[in-house]
Each structure stands twice: as structure tokens, then as C-alpha cells.
PDB file of N, CA and C in Angstrom:
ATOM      1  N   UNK A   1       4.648  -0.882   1.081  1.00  0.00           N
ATOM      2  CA  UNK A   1       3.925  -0.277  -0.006  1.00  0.00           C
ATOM      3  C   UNK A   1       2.973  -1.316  -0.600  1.00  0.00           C
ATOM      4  N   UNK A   2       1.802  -1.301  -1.007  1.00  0.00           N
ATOM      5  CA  UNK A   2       0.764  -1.662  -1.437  1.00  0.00           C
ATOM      6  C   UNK A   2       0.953  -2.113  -2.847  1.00  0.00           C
ATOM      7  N   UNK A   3       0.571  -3.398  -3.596  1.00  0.00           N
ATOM      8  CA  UNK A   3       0.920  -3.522  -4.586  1.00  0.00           C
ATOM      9  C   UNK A   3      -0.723  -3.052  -5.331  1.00  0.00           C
ATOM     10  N   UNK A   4      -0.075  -2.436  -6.628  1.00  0.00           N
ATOM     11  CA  UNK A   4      -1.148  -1.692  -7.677  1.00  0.00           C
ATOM     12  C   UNK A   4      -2.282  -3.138  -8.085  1.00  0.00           C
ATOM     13  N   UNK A   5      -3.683  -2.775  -7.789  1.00  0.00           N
ATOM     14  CA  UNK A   5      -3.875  -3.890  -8.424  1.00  0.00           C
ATOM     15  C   UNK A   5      -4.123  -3.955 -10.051  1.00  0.00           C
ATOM     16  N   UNK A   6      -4.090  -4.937 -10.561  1.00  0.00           N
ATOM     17  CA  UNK A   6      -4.176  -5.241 -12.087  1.00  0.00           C
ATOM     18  C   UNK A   6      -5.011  -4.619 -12.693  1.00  0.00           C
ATOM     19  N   UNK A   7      -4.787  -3.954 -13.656  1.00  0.00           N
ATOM     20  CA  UNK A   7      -6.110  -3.552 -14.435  1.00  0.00           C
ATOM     21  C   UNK A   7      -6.397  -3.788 -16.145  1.00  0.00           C
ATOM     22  N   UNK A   8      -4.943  -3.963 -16.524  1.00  0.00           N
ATOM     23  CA  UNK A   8      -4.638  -4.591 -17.762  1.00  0.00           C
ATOM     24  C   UNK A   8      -4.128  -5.603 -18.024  1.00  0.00           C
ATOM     25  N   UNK A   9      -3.855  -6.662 -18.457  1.00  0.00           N
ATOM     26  CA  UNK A   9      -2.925  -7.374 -19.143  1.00  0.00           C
ATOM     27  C   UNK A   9      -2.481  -7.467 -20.783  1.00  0.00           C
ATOM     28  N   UNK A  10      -1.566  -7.589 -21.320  1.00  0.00           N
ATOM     29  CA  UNK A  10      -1.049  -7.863 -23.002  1.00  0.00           C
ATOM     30  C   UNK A  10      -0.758  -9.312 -22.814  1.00  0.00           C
ATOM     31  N   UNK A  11      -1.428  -9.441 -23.537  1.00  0.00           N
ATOM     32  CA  UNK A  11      -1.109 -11.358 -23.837  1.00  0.00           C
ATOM     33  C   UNK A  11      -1.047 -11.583 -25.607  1.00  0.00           C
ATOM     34  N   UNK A  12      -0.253 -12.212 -25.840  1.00  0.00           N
ATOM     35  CA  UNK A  12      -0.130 -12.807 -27.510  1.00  0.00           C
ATOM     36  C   UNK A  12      -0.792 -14.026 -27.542  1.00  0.00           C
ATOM     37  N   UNK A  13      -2.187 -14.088 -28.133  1.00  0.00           N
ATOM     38  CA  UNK A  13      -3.114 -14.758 -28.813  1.00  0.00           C
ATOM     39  C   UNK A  13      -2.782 -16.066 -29.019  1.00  0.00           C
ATOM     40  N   UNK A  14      -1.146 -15.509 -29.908  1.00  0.00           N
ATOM     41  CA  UNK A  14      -0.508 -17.118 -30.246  1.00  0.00           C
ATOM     42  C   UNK A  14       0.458 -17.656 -29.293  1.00  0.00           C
ATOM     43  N   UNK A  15       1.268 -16.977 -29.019  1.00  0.00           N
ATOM     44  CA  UNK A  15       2.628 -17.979 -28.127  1.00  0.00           C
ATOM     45  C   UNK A  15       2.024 -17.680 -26.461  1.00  0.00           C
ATOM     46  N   UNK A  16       1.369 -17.087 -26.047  1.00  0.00           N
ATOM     47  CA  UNK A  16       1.016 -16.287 -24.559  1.00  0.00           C
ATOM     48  C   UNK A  16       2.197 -15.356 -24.143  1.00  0.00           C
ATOM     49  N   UNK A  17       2.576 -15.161 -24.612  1.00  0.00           N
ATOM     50  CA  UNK A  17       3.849 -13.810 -24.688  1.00  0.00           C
ATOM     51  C   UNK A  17       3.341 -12.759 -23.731  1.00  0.00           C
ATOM     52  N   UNK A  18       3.650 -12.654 -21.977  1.00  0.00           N
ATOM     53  CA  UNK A  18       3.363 -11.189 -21.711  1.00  0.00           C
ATOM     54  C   UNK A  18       3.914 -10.129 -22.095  1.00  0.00           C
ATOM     55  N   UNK A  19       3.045  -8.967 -21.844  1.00  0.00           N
ATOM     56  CA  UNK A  19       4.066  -7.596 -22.232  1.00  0.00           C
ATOM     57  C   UNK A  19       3.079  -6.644 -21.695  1.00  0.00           C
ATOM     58  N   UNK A  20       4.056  -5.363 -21.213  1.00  0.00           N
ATOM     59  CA  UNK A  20       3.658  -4.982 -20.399  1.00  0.00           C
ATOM     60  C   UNK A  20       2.947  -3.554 -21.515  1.00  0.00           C
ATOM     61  N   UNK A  21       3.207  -3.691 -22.567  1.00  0.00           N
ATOM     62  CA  UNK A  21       2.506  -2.648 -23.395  1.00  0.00           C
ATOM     63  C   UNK A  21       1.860  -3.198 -24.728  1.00  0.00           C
ATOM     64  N   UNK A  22       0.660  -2.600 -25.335  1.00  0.00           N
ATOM     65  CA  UNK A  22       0.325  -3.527 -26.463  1.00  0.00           C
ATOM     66  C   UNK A  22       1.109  -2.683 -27.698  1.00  0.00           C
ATOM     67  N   UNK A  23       0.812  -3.835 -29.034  1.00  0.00           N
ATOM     68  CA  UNK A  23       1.340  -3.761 -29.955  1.00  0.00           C
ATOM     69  C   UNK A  23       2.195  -5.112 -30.380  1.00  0.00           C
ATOM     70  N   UNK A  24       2.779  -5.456 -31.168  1.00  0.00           N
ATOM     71  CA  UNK A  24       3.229  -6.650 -31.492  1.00  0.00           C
ATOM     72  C   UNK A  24       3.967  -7.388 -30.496  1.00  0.00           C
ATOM     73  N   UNK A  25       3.772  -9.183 -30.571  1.00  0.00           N
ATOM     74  CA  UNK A  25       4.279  -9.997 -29.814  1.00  0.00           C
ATOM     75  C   UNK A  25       6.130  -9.515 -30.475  1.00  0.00           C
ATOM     76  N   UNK A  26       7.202  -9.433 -29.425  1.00  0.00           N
ATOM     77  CA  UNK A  26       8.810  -9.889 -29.259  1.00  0.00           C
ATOM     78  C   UNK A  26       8.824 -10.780 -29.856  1.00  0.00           C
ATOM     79  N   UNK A  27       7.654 -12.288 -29.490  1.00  0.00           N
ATOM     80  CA  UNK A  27       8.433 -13.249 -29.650  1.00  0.00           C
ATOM     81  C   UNK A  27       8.029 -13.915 -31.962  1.00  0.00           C
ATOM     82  N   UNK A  28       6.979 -13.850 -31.831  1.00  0.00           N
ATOM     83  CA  UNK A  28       6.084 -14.144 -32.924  1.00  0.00           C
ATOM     84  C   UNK A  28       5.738 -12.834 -33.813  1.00  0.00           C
ATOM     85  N   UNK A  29       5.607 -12.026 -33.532  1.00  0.00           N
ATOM     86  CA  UNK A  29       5.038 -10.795 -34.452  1.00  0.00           C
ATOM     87  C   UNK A  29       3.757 -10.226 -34.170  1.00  0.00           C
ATOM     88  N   UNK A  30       2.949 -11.550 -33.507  1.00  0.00           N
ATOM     89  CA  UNK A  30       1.450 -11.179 -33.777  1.00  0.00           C
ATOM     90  C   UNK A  30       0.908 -10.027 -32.874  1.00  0.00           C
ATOM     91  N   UNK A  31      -0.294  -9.471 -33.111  1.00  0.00           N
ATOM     92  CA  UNK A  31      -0.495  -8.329 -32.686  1.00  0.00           C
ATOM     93  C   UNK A  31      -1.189  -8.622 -31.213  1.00  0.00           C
ATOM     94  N   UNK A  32      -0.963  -8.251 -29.997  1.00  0.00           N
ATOM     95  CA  UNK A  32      -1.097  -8.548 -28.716  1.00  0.00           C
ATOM     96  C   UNK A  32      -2.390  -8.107 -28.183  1.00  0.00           C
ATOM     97  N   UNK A  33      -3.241  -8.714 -27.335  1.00  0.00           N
ATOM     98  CA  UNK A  33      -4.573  -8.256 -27.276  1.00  0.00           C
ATOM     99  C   UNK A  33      -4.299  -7.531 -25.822  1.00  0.00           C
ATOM    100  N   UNK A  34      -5.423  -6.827 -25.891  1.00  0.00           N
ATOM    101  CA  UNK A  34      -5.006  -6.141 -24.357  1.00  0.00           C
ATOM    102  C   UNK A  34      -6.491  -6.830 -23.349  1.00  0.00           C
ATOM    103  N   UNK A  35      -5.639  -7.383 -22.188  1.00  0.00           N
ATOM    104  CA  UNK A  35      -7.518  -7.428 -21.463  1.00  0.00           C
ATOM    105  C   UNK A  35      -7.435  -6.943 -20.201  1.00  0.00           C
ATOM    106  N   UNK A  36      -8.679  -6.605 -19.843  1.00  0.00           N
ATOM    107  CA  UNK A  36      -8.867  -6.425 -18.567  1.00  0.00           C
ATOM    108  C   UNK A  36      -9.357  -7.335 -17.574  1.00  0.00           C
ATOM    109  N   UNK A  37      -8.891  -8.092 -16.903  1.00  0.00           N
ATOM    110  CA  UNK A  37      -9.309  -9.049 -15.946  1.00  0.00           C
ATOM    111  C   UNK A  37     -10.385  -8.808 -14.992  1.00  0.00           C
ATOM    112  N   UNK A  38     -10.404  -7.682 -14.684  1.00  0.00           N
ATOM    113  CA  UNK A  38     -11.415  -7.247 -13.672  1.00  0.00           C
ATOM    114  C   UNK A  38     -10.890  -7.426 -12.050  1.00  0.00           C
ATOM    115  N   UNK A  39     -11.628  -6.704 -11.135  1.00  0.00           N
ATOM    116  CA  UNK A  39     -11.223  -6.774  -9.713  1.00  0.00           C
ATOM    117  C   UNK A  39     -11.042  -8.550  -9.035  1.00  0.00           C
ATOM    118  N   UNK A  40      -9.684  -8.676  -8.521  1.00  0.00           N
ATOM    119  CA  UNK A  40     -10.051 -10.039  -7.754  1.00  0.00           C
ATOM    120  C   UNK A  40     -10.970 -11.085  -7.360  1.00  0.00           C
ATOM    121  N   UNK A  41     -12.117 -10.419  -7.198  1.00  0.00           N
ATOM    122  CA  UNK A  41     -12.974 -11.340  -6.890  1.00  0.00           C
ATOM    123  C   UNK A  41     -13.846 -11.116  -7.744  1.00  0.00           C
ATOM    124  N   UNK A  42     -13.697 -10.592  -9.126  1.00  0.00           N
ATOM    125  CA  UNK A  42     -14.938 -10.535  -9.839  1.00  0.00           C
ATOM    126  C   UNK A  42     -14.643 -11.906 -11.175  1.00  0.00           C
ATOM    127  N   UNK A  43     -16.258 -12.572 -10.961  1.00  0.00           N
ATOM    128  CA  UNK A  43     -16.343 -13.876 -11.293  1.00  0.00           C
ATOM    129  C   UNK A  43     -16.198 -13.706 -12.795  1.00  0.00           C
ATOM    130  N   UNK A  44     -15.588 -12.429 -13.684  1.00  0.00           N
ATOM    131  CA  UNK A  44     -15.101 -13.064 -14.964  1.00  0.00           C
ATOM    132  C   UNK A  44     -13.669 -13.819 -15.117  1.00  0.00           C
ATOM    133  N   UNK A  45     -12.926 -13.773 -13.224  1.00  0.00           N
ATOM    134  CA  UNK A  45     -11.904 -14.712 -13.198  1.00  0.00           C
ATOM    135  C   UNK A  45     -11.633 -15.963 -13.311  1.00  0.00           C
ATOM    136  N   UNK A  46     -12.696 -16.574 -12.887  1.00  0.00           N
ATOM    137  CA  UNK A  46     -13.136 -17.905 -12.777  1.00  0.00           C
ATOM    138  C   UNK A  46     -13.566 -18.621 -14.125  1.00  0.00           C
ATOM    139  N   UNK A  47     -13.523 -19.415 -14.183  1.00  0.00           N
ATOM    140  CA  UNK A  47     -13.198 -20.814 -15.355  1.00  0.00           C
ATOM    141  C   UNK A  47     -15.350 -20.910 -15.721  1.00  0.00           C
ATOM    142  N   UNK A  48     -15.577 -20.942 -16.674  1.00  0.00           N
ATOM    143  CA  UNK A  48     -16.513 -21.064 -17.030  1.00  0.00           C
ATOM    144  C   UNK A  48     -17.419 -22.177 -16.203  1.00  0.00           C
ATOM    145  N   UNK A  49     -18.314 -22.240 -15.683  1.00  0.00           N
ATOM    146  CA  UNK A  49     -18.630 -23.584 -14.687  1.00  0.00           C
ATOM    147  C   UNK A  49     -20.309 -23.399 -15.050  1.00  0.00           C
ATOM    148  N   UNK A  50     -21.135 -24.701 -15.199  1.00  0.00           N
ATOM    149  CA  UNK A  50     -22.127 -24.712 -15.359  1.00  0.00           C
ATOM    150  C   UNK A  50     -23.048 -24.123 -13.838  1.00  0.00           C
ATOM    151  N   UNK A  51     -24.401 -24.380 -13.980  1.00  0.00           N
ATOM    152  CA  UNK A  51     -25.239 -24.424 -12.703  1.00  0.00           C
ATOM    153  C   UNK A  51     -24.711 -25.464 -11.631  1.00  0.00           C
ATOM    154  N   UNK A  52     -24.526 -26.642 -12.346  1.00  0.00           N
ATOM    155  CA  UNK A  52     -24.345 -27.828 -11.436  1.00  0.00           C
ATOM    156  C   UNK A  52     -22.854 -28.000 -11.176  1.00  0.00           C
ATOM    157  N   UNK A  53     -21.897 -26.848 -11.389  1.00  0.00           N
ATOM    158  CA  UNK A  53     -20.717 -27.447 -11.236  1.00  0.00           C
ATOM    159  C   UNK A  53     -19.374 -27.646 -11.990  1.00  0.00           C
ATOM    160  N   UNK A  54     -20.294 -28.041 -13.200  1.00  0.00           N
ATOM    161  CA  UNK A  54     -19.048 -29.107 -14.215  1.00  0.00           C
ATOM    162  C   UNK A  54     -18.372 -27.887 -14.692  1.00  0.00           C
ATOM    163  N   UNK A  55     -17.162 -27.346 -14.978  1.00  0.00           N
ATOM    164  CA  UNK A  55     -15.953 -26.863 -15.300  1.00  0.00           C
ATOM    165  C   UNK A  55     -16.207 -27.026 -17.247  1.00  0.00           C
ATOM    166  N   UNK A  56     -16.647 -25.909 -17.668  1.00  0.00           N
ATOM    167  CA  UNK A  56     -16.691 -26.199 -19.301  1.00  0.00           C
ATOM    168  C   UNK A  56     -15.334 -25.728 -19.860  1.00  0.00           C
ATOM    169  N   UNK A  57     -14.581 -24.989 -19.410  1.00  0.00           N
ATOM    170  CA  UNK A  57     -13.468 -24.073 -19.918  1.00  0.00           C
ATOM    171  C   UNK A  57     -12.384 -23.953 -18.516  1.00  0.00           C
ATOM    172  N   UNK A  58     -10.900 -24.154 -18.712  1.00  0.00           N
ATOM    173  CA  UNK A  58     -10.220 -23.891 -17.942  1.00  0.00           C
ATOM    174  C   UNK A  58      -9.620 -22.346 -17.860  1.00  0.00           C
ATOM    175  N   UNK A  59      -9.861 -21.644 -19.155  1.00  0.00           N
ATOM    176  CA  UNK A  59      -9.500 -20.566 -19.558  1.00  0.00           C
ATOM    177  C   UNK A  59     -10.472 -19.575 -18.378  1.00  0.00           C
ATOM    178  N   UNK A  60     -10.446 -18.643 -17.954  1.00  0.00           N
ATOM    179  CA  UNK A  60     -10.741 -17.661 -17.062  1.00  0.00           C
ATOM    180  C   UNK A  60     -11.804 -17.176 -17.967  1.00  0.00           C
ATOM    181  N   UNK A  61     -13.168 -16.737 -17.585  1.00  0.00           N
ATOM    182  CA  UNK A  61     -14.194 -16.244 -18.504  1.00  0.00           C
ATOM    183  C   UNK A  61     -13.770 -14.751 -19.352  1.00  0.00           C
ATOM    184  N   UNK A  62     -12.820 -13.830 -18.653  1.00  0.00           N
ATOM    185  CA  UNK A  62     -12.323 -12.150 -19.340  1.00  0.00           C
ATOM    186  C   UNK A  62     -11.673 -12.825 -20.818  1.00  0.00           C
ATOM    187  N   UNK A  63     -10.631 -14.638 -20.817  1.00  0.00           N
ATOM    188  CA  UNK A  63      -9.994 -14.869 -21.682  1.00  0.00           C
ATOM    189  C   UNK A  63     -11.016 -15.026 -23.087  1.00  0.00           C
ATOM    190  N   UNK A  64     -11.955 -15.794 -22.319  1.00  0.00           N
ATOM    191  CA  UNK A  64     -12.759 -16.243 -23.705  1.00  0.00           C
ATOM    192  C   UNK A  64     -13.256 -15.295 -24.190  1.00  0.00           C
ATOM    193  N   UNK A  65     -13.577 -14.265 -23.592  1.00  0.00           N
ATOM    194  CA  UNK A  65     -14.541 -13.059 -24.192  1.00  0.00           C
ATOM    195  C   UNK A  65     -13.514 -12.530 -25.009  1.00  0.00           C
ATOM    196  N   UNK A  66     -12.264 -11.951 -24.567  1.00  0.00           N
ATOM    197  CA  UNK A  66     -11.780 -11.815 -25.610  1.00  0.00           C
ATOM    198  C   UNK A  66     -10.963 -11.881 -26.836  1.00  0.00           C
ATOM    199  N   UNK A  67     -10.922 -13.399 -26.677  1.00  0.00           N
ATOM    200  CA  UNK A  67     -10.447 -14.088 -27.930  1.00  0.00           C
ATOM    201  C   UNK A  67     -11.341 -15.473 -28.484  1.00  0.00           C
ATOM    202  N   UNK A  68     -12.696 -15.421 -27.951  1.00  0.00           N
ATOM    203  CA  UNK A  68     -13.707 -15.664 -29.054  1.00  0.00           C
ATOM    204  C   UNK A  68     -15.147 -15.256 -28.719  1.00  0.00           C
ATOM    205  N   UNK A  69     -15.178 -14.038 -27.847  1.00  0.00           N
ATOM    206  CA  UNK A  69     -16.228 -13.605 -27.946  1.00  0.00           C
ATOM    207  C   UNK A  69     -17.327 -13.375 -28.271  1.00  0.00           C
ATOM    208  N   UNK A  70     -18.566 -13.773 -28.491  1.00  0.00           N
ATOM    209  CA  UNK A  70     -20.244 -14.083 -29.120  1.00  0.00           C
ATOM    210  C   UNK A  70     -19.755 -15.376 -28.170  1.00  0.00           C
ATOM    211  N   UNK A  71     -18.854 -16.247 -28.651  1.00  0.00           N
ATOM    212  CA  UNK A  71     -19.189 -17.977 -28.479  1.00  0.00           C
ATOM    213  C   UNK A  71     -18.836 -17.718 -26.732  1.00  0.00           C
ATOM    214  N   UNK A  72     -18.697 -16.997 -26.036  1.00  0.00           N
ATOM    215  CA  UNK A  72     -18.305 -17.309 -24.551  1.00  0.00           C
ATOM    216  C   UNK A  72     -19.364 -16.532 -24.203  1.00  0.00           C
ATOM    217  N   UNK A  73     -19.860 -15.696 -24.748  1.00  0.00           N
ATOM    218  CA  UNK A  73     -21.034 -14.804 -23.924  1.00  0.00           C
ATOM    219  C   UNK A  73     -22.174 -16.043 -24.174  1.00  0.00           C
ATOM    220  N   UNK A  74     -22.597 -16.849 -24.958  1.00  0.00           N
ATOM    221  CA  UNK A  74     -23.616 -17.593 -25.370  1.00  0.00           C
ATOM    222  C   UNK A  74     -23.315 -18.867 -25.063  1.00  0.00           C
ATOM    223  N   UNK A  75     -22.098 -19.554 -24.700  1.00  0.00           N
ATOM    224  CA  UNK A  75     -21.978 -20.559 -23.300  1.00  0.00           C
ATOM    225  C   UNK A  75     -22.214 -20.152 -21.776  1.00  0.00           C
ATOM    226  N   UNK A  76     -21.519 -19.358 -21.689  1.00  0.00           N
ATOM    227  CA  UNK A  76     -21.927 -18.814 -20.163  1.00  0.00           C
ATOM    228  C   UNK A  76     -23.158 -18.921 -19.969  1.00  0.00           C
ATOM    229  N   UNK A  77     -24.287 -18.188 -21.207  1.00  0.00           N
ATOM    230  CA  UNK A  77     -25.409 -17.993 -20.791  1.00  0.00           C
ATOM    231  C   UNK A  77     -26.251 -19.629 -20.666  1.00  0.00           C
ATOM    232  N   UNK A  78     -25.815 -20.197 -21.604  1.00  0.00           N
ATOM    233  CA  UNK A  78     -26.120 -21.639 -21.583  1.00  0.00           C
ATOM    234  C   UNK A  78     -25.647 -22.386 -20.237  1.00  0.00           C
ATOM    235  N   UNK A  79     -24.007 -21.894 -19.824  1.00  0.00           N
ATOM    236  CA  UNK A  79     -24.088 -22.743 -18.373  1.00  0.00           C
ATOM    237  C   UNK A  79     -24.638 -22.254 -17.336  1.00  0.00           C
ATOM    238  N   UNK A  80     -25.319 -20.998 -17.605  1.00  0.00           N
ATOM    239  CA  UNK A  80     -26.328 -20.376 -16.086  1.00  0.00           C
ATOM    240  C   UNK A  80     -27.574 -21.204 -15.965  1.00  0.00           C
ATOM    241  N   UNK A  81     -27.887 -21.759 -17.517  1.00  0.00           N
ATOM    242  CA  UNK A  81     -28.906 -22.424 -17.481  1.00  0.00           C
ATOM    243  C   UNK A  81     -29.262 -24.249 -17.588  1.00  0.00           C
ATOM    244  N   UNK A  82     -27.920 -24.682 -17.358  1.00  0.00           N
ATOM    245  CA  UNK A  82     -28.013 -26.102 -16.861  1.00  0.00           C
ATOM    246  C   UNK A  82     -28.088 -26.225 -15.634  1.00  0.00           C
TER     247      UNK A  82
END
């Protein structure tokens, strides 16, 4: 049998708490963000990386968007353009 691929994740903001439904972190309280990672090979998986290379963010680009979003859409666009 074929495994489902991903289409959501729940992650807690503060502790990284998975869960497989949103609404408050088990572990902390806080309220759990939901994201969508996107298909396998789609490059909002990948770590923020300039033109030339250099690695600005280890965080996966879907993370930054959505937990500080404006500031990752307006680096990215800045590392397309080094």
C-alpha cells in the first residue's frame, strides 16, 4: 500500500510539539499552527539559499512563511537577488 503523501502538518510554535490535529499544544497550551509543506520536491522545502549558494535559514522556506511571514517572503526575494 502506498503511503498518503503529506499535505498538512500541526506544529507548536513554541516547544515543536507534533499533532496530528490543530488546536492547542498537549504539551505547553499554545495554539498549534497548521502548515502545508507542499509536494516533495517543491522548493518551499528547502532551506532558504541565496543565488550564490550560501544557506541563510536552516528552517525549510513553508516554516518561515508561516511563523514570520512578510520577513521570509522579503528575504527570499532578496536571496534570488544576490
Amino acid at each position: 500500500m502506498a503511503e498518503e503523501p503529506l499535505t498538512a502538518i500541526c506544529l507548536c510554535p513554541n516547544c515543536f510539539t507534533p499533532a496530528n490535529e490543530p488546536g492547542k499544544c498537549q504539551v505547553c497550551g499554545h495554539e498549534l499552527l497548521v502548515c502545508r509543506p507542499g509536494d516533495p520536491d517543491d522548493p518551499c522545502r528547502k532551506p532558504l539559499v541565496t543565488a550564490s549558494g550560501e544557506i541563510r535559514s536552516q528552517a525549510p522556506l513553508w516554516w518561515l512563511l508561516h511563523t514570520v511571514g512578510e520577513v521570509a517572503r522579503v528575504a527570499a526575494r532578496k536571496a534570488r537577488e544576490m
